[in-house]
Protein backbone atom coordinates (compact mmCIF):
# COMPACT_ATOMS: atom_id res chain seq x y z
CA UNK A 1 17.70 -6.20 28.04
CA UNK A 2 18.55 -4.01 24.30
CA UNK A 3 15.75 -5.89 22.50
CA UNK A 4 17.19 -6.87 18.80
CA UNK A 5 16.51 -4.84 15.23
CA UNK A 6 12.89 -5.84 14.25
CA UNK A 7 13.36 -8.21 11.07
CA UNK A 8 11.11 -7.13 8.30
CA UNK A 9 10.12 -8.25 4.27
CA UNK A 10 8.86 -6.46 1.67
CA UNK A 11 7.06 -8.08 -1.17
CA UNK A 12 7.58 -6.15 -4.69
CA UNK A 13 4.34 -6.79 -6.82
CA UNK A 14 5.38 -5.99 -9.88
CA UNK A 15 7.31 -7.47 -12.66
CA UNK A 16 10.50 -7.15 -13.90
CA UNK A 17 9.29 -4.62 -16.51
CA UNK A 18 7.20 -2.34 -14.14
CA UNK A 19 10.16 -2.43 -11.49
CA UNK A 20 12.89 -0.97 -14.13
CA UNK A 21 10.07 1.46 -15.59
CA UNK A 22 9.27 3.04 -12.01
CA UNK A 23 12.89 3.27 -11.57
CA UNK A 24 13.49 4.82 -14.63
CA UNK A 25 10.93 7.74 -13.44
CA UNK A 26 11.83 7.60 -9.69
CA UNK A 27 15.13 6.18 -9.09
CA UNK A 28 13.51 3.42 -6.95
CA UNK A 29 11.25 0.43 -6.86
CA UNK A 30 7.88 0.15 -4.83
CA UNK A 31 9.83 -1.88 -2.74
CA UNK A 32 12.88 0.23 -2.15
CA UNK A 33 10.11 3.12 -1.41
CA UNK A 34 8.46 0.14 0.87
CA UNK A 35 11.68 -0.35 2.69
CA UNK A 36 12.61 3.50 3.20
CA UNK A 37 8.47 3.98 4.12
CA UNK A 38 9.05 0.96 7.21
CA UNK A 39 12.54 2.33 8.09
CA UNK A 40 10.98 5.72 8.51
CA UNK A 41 8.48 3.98 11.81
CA UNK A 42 11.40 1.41 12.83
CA UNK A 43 15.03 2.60 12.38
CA UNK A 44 16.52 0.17 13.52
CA UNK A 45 14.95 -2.61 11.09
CA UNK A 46 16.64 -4.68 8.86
CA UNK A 47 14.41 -5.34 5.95
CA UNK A 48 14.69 -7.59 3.13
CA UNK A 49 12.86 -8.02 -0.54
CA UNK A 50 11.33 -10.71 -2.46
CA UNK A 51 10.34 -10.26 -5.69
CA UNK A 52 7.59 -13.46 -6.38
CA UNK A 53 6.61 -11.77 -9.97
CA UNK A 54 10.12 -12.16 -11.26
CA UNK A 55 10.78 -15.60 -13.16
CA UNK A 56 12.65 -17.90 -11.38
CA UNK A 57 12.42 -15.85 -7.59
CA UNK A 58 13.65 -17.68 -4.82
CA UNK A 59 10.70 -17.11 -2.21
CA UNK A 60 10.79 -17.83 1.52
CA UNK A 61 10.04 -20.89 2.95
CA UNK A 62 7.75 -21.69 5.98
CA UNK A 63 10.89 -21.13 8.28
CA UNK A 64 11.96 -18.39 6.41
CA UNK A 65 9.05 -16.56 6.81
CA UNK A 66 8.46 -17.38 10.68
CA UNK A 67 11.76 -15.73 10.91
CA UNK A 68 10.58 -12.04 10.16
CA UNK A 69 8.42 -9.66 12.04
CA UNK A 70 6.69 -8.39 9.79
CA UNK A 71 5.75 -8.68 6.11
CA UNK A 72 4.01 -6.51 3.53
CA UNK A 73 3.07 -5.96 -0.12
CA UNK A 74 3.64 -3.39 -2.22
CA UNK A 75 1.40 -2.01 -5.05
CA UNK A 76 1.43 -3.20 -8.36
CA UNK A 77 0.62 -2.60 -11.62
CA UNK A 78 -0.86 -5.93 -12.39
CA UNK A 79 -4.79 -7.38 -11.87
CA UNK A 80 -5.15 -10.09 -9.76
CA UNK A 81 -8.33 -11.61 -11.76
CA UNK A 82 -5.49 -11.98 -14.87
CA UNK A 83 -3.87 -14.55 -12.41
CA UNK A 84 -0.94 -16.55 -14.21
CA UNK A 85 2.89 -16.78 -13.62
CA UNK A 86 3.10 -13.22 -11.58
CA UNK A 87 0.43 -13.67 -9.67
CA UNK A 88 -0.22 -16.73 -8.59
CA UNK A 89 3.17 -17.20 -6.59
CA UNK A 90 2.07 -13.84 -4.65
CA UNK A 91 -1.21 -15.66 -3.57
CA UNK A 92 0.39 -18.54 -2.50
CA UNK A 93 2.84 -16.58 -0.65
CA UNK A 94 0.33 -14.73 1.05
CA UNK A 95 -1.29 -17.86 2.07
CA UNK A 96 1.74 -19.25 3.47
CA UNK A 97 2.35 -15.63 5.52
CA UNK A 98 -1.04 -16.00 6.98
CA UNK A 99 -0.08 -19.59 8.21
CA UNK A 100 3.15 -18.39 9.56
CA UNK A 101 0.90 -15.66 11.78
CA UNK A 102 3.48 -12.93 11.18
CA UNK A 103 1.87 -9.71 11.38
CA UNK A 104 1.24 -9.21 7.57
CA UNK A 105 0.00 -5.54 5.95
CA UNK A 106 -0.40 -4.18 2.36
CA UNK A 107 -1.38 -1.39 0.13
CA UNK A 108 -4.02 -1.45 -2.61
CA UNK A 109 -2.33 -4.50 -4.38
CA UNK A 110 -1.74 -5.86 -0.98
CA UNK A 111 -5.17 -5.79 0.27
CA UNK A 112 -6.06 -7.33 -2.79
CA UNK A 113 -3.63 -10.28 -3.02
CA UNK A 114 -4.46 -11.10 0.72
CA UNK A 115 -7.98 -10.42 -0.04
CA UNK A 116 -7.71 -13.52 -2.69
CA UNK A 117 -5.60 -15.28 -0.31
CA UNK A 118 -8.45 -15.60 2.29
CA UNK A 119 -11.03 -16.73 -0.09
CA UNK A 120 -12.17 -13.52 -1.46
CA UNK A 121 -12.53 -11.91 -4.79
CA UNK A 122 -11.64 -8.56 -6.66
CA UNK A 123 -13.49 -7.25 -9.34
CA UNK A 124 -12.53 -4.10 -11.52
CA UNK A 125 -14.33 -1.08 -10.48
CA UNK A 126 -17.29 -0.20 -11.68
CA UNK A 127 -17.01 2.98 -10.66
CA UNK A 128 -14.13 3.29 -12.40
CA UNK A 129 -10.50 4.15 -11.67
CA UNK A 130 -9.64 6.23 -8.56
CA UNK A 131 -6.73 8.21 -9.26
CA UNK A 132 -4.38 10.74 -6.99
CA UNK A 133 -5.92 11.60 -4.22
CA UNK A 134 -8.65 9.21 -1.85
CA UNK A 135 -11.18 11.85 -1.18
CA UNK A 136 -13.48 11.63 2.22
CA UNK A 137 -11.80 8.30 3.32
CA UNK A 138 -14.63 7.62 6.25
CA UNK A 139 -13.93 5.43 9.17
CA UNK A 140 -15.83 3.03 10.38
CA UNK A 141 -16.91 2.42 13.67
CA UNK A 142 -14.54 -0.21 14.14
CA UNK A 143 -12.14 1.66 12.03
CA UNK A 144 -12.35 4.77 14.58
CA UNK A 145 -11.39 2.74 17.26
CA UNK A 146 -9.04 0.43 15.58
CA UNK A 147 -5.35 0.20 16.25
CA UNK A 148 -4.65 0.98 12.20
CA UNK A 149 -6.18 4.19 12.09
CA UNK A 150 -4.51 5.81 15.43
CA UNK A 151 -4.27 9.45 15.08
CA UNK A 152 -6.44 9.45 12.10
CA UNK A 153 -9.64 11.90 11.75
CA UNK A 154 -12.81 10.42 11.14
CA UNK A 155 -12.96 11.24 7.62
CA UNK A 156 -9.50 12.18 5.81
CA UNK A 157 -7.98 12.11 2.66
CA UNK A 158 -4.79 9.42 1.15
CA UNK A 159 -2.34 9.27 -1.96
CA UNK A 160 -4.27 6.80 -4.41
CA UNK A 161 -4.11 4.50 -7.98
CA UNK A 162 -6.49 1.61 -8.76
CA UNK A 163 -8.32 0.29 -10.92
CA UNK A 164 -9.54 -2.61 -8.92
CA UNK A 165 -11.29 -3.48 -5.55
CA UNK A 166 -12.48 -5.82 -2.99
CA UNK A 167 -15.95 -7.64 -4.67
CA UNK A 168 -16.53 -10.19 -2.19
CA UNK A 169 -15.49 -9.73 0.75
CA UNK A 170 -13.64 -13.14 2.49
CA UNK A 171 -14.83 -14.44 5.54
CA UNK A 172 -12.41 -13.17 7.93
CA UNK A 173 -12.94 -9.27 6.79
CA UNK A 174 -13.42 -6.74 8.83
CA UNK A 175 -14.01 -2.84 7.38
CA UNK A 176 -12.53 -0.39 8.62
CA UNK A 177 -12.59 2.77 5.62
CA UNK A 178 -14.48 3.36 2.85
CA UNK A 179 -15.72 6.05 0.59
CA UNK A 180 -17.61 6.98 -2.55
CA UNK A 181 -15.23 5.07 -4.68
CA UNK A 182 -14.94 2.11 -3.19
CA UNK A 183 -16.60 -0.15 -0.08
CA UNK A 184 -13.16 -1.35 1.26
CA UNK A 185 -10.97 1.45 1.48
CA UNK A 186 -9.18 -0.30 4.43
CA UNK A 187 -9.75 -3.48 6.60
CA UNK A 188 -8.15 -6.31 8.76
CA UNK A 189 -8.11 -10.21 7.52
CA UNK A 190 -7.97 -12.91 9.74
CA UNK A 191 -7.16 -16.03 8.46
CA UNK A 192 -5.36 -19.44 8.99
CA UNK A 193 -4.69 -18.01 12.26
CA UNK A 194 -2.86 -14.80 10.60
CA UNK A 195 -3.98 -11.10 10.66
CA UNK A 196 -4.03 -8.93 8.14
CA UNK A 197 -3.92 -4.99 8.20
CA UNK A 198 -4.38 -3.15 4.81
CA UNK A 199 -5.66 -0.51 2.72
CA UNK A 200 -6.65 0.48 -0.79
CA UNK A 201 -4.86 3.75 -1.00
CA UNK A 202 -1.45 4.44 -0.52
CA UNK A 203 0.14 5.58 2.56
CA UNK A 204 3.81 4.76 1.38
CA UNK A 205 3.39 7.13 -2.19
CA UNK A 206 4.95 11.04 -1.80
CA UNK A 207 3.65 13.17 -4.49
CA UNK A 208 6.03 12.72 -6.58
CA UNK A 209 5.73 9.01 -6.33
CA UNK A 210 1.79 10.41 -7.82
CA UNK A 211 3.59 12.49 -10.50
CA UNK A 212 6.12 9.27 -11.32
CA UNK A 213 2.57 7.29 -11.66
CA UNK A 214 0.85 9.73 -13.81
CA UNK A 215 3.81 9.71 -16.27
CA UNK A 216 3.89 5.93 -16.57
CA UNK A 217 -0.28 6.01 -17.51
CA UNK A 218 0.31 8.78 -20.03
CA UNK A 219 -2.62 9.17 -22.72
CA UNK A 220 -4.74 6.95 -20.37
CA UNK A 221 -5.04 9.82 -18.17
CA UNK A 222 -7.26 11.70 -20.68
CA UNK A 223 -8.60 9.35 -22.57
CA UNK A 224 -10.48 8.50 -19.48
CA UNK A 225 -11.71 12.14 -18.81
CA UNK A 226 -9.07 12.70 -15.45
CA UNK A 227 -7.63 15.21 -17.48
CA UNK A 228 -9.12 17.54 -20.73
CA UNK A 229 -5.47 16.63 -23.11
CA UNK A 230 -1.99 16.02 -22.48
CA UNK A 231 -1.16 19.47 -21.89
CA UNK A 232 -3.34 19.66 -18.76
CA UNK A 233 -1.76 16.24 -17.72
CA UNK A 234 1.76 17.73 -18.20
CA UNK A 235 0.62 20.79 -16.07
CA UNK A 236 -0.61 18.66 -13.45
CA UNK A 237 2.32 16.88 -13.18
CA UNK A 238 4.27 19.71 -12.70
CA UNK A 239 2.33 20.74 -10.01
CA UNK A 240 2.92 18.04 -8.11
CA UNK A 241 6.47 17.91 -8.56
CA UNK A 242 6.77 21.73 -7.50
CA UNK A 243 4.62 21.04 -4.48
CA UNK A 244 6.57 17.74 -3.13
CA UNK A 245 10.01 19.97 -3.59
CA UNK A 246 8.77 22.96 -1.99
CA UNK A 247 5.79 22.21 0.20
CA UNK A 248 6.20 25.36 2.54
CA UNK A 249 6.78 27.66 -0.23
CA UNK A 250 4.12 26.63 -2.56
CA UNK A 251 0.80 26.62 -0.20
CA UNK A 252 -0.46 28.17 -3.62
CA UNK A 253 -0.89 24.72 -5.05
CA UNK A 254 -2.08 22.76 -1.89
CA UNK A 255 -4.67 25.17 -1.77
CA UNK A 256 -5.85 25.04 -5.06
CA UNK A 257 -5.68 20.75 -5.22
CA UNK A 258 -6.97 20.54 -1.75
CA UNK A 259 -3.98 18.77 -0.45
CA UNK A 260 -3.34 19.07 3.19
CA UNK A 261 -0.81 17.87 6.06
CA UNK A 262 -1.62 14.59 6.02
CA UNK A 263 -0.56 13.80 2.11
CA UNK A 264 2.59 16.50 1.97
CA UNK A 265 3.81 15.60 5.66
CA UNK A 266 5.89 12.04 5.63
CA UNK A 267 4.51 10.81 9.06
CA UNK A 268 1.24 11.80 8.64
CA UNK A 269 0.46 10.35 5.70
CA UNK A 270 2.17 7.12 6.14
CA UNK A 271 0.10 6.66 9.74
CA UNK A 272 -1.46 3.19 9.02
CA UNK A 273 2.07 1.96 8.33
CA UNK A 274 3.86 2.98 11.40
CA UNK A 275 1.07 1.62 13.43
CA UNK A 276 1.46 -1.59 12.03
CA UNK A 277 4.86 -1.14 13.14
CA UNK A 278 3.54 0.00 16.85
CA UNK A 279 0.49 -1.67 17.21
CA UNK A 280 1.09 -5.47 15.98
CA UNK A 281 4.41 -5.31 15.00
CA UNK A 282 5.93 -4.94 17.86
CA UNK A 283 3.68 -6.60 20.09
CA UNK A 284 3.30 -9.74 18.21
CA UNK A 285 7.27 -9.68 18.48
CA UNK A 286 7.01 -9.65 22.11
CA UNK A 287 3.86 -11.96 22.70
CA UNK A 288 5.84 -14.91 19.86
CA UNK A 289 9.08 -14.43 22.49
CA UNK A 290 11.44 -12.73 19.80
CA UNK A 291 13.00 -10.52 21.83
């Protein structure tokens, strides 16, 4: 029996504003990068996009959502803690996913919204902001045996932006990843009867989706000390952009940032995502009879 295209939603985080800014610098949304990231580990999936931050969105309804396969959240811009009319519709939405027990899985903002959703809280850093690249991203010991993290070694390294993290951890939490930056670098939710898979870093950014992200923060970039001026920060930039068009001819610049195979190479870096796809995706399909 051919078994049928898997059915899939993205969830854009962002407003309207953010959306046409990262556009402007990328030619994409998070969620059009989201889609082409989950298309990438299942070709044949038909994905669709809701946009619960945008005024007047037209979410899914209980049914609607029981009909997908999978759902997951972008990042965002935003800061849950702000709450208000672009946030609050993404908690409740997440809420409602967890209830429909489709296999549900975010990055940064998505572990946060479904952190919130489960009775959690997220605090901003006090640590401060971790920016670019995750450094020393250490599993667990459930993480090193944990579906998520297949393939993964023990202690690696992931595209990154955030301000925010996990504070209290919600009942149903389970750690997988952390590091010096952060407690919760990655984790699984269960909830309502759902399961959630998600991370803090960023296994769907390229870097020029980095580059895009260190253009849109501009002056914060030195103000907070990640870079000495704007010069640098232009510099930097560049970098990044000449290293995610030519990766095998500039090993000049992965070796001076320290950026290895599993950031420049596609599906490497994206390995928590596909084995969503592989590892609860697909058999969650199989075990709810959608075949």
């Amino acid at each position: 029996m051919t078994q049928r295209p898997l059915r899939l939603l993205v969830v854009e985080g962002n407003t309207p504003e953010t959306c046409d800014r990262v556009r402007d610098l990328t030619g994409k949304t998070m969620s059009d990068n989201y889609a082409e990231v989950l298309l990438r580990a299942a070709p044949e999936a038909t994905v669709d996009i809701c946009y619960p931050a945008f005024p007047g969105a037209n979410l899914p309804d209980p049914a609607g959502l029981e009909s997908y396969d999978g759902v997951a959240i972008t990042g965002s811009a935003l800061n849950i803690y702000d709450r208000g009319p672009a946030i609050d519709p993404q908690i409740e939405l997440a809420r409602a996913v967890y209830r429909s027990r489709v296999p549900f899985f975010g990055s940064c903002w998505g572990l946060q919204v479904a952190t919130v959703a489960a009775g959690g809280e997220v605090r901003k850093n006090p640590k401060g902001r971790e920016l670019g690249i995750a450094r020393k991203i250490t599993l667990t010991e459930l993480g090193q045996n944990h579906k998520m993290h297949a393939g993964r070694p023990p202690v690696f390294d992931a595209p990154c932006v955030h301000m925010d993290e996990v504070g209290l951890n919600p009942e149903g939490l389970r750690v997988t990843a952390f590091n010096q930056v952060s407690d919760v670098q990655a984790g699984e939710i269960a909830h309502d009867g759902g399961l959630f898979w998600g991370v803090q870093y960023h296994p769907e950014f390229s870097l020029l989706d980095l580059a895009a992200i260190m253009v849109r923060y501009g002056r914060v970039l030195w103000t907070e000390g990640f870079f000495p001026d704007e010069q640098a920060t232009k510099a930097h930039i560049a970098d990044l952009e000449a290293l995610h068009a030519d990766p095998a001819g500039r090993w000049d610049l992965a070796w001076r940032y320290g950026i290895g195979p599993e950031i420049i190479e596609p599906m490497l870096r994206q390995n928590e995502i596909s084995n969503w796809i592989e590892h609860h995706v697909r058999p969650t399909r199989s075990a709810r009879g959608r075949v």
